[in-house]
Protein backbone atom coordinates (compact mmCIF):
# COMPACT_ATOMS: atom_id res chain seq x y z
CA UNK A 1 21.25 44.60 -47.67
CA UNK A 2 19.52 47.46 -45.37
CA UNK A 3 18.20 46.01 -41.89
CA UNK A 4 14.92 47.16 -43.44
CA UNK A 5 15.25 44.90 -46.28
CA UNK A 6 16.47 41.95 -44.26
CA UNK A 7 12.87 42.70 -42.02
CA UNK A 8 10.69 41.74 -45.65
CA UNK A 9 13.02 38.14 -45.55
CA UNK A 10 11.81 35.33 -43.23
CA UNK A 11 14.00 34.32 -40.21
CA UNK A 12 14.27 30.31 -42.16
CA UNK A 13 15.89 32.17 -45.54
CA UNK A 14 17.72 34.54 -43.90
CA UNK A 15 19.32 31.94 -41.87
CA UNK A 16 19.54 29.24 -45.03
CA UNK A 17 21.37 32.30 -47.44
CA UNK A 18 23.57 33.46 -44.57
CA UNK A 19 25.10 29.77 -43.93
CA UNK A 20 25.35 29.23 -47.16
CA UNK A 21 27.06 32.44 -47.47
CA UNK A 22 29.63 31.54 -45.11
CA UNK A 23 29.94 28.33 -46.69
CA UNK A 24 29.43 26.42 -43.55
CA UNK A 25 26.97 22.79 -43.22
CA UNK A 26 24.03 22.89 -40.73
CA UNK A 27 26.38 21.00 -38.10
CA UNK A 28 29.36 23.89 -38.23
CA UNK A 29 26.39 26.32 -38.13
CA UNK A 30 25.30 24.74 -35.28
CA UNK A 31 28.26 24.59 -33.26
CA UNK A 32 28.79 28.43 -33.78
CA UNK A 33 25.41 28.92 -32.44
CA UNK A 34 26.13 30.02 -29.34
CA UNK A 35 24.47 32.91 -27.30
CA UNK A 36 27.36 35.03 -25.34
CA UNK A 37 25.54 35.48 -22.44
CA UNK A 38 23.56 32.49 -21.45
CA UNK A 39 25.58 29.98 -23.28
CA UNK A 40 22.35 28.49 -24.84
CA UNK A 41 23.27 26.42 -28.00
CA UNK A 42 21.12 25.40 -31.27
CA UNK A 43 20.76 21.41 -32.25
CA UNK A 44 21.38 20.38 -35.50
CA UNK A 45 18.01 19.76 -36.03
CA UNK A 46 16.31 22.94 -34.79
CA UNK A 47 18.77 24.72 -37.71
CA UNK A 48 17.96 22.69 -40.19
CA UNK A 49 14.33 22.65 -39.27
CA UNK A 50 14.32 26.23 -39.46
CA UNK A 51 15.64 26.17 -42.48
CA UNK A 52 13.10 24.28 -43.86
CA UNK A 53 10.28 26.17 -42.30
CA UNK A 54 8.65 23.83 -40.91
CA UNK A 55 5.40 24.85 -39.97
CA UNK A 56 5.37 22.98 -36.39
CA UNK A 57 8.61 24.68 -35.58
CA UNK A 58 8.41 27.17 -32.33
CA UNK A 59 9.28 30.77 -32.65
CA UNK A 60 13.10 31.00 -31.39
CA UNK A 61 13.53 32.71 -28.21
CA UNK A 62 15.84 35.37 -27.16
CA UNK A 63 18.92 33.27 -26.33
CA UNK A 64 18.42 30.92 -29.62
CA UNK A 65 18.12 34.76 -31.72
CA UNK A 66 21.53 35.53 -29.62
CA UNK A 67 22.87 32.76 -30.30
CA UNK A 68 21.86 32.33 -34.16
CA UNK A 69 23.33 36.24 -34.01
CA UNK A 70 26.15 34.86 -33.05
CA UNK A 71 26.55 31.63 -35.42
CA UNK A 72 25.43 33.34 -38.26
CA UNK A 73 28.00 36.93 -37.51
CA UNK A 74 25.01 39.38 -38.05
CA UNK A 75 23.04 42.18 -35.83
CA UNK A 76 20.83 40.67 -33.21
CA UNK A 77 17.85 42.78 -34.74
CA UNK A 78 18.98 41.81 -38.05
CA UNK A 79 17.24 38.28 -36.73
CA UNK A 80 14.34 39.70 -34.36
CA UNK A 81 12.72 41.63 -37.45
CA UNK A 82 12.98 38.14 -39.71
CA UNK A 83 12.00 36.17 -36.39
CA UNK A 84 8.92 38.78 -36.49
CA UNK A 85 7.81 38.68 -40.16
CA UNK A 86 7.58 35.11 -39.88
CA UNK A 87 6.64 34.30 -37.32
CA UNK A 88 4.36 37.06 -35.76
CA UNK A 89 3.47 38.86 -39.32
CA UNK A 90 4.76 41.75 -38.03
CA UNK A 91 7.69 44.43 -40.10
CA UNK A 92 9.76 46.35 -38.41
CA UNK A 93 10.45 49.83 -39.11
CA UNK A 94 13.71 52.00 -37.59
CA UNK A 95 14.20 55.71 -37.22
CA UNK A 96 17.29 56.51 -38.70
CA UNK A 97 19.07 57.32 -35.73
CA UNK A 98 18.13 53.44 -34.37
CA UNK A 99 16.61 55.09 -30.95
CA UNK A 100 13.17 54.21 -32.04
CA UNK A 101 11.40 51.54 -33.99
CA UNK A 102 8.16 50.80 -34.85
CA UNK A 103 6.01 47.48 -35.38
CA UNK A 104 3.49 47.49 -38.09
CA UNK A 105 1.52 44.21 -38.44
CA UNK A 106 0.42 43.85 -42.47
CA UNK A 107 2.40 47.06 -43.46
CA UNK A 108 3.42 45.45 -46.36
CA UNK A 109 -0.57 44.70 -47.34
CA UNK A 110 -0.89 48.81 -47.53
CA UNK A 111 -0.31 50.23 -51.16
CA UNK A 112 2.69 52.42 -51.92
CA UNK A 113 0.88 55.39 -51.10
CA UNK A 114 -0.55 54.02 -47.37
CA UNK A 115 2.96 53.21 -46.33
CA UNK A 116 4.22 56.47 -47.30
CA UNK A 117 1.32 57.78 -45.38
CA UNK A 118 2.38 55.99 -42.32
CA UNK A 119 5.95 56.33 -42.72
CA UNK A 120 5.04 60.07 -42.97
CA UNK A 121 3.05 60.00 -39.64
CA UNK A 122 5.92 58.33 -38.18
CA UNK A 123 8.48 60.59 -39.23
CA UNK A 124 6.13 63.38 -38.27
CA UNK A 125 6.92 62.53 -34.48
CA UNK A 126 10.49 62.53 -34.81
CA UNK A 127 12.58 65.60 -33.21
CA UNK A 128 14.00 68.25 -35.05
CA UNK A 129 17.35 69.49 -34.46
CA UNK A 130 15.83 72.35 -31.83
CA UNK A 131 14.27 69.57 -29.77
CA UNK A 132 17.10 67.42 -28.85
């Protein structure tokens, strides 16, 4: 799976298919689920809420995406772009070199030929080899 692709997937499957991927329960999940940096830790319950997608649930911050990162063995903005198409609408596009990335709320409402559009405006910005 492309990081684009995993953008399209909510942050609540993402997380449910990875686990279950790794064959580990919502409580060994959760004990993994620790950010590096700030040592901020998941409950149980928040995991298993967000795998249930609750509605009531708060967006994760950066330390519970770091730490989820970290639980679940996958990129950091792997889990921002999920974290964003649920819970902020918004898809996340990367330049192929990963220096730049773009937020597009309701790209995924344009028609095939709109996104290529944009895509093509996007890439139209880009360097070429003579400006690096």
């Amino acid at each position: 799976m492309t990081e684009d692709q995993s953008a399209l997937r909510t942050l609540s499957a993402l997380v449910r298919d990875r686990r279950l991927a790794l064959g580990l329960s919502t409580r060994a999940l959760a004990q993994r689920c620790v950010d590096p940096e700030t040592g901020t830790t998941l409950p149980r319950h928040y995991v298993e809420r967000l795998e249930q997608d609750v509605p009531t649930l708060t967006p994760p911050r950066l330390p519970e995406l770091k730490a989820l990162a970290a639980g679940l063995e996958l990129p950091l903005s792997v889990l921002q772009d999920a974290a964003g198409f649920q819970f902020h609408g918004v898809t996340t596009r990367r330049s192929v070199s990963g220096k730049a990335w773009m937020v597009a709320r309701s790209f995924d409402e344009l028609d095939p030929a709109e996104q290529e559009r944009f895509l093509a405006v996007w890439e139209a910005f880009r360097p070429t080899k003579a400006d690096e």
